[in-house]
C-alpha atoms as a PDB file:
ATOM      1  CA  UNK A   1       2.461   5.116   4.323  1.00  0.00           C
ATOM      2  CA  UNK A   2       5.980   6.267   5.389  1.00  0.00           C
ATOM      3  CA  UNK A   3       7.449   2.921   4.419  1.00  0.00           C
ATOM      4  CA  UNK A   4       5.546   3.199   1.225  1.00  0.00           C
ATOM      5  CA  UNK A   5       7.402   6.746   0.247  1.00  0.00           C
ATOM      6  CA  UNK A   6      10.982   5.464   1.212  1.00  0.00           C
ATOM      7  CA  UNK A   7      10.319   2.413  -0.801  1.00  0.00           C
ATOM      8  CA  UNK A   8       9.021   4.581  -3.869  1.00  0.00           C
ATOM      9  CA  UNK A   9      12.481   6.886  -3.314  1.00  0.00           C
ATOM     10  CA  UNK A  10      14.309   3.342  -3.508  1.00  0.00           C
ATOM     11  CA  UNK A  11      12.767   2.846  -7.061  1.00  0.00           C
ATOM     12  CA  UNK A  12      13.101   6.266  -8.013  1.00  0.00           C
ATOM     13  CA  UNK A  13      17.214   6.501  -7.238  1.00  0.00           C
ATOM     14  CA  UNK A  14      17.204   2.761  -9.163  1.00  0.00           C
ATOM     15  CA  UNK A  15      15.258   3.499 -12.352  1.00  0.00           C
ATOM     16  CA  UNK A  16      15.440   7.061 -12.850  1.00  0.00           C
ATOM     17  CA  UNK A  17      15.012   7.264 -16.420  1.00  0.00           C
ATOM     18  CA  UNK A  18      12.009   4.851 -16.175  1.00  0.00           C
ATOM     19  CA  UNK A  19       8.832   6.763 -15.059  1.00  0.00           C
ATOM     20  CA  UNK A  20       6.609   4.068 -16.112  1.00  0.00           C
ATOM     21  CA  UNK A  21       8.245   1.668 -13.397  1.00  0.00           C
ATOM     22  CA  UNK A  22       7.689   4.266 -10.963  1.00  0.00           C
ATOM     23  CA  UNK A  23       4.229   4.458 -11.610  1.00  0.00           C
ATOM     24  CA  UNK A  24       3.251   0.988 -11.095  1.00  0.00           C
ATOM     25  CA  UNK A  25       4.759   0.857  -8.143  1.00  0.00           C
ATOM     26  CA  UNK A  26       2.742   3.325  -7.187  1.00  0.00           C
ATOM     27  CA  UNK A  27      -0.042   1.776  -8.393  1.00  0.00           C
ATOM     28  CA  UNK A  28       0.765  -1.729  -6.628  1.00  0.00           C
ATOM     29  CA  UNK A  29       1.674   0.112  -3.013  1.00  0.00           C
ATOM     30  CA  UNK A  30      -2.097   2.499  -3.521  1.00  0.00           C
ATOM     31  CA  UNK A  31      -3.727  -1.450  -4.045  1.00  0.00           C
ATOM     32  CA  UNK A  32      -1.641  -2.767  -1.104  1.00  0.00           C
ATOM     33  CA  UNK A  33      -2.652  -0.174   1.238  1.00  0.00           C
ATOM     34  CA  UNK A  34      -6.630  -0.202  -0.124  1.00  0.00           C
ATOM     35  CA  UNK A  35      -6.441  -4.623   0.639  1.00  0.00           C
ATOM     36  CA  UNK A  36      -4.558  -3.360   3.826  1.00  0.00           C
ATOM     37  CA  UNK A  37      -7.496  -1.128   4.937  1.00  0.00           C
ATOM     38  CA  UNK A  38      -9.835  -3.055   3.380  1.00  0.00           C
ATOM     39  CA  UNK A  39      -8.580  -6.407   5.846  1.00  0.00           C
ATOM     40  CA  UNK A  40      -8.623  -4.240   8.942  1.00  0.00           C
ATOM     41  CA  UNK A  41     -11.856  -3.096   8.951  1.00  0.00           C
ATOM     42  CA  UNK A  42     -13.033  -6.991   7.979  1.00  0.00           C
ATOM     43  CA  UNK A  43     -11.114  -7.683  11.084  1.00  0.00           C
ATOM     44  CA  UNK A  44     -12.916  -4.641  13.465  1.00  0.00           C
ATOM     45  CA  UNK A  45     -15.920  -5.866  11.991  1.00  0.00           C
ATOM     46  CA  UNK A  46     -15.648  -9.461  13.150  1.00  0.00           C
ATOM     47  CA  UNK A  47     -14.303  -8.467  16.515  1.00  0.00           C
ATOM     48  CA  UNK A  48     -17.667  -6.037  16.957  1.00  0.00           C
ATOM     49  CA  UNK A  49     -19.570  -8.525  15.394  1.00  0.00           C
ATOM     50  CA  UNK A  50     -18.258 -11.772  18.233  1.00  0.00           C
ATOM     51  CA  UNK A  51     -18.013  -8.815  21.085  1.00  0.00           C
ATOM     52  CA  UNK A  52     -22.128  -8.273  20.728  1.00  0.00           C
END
């Protein structure tokens, strides 16, 4: 989520006058990390699923 921040403090220093930009990419990185999550415990999942 670190990487996430620095990136949003990227766009921030770039488009300061643009909050709306800002906000998307908010929006995109919060969707990112949710398919992120979402994958990993698909993956744990599958892995407890073969292990039994």
């Amino acid at each position: 989520m670190l990487l996430g921040f620095s990136l949003l403090c990227l766009v921030e220093k770039h488009f300061p006058s643009s909050r709306v930009s800002f906000l998307s990419v908010q929006e995109e990185l919060m969707y990112l990390q949710l398919a992120v999550h979402t994958h990993f415990l698909y993956q744990q999942k599958k892995v407890l699923l073969c292990s039994v």
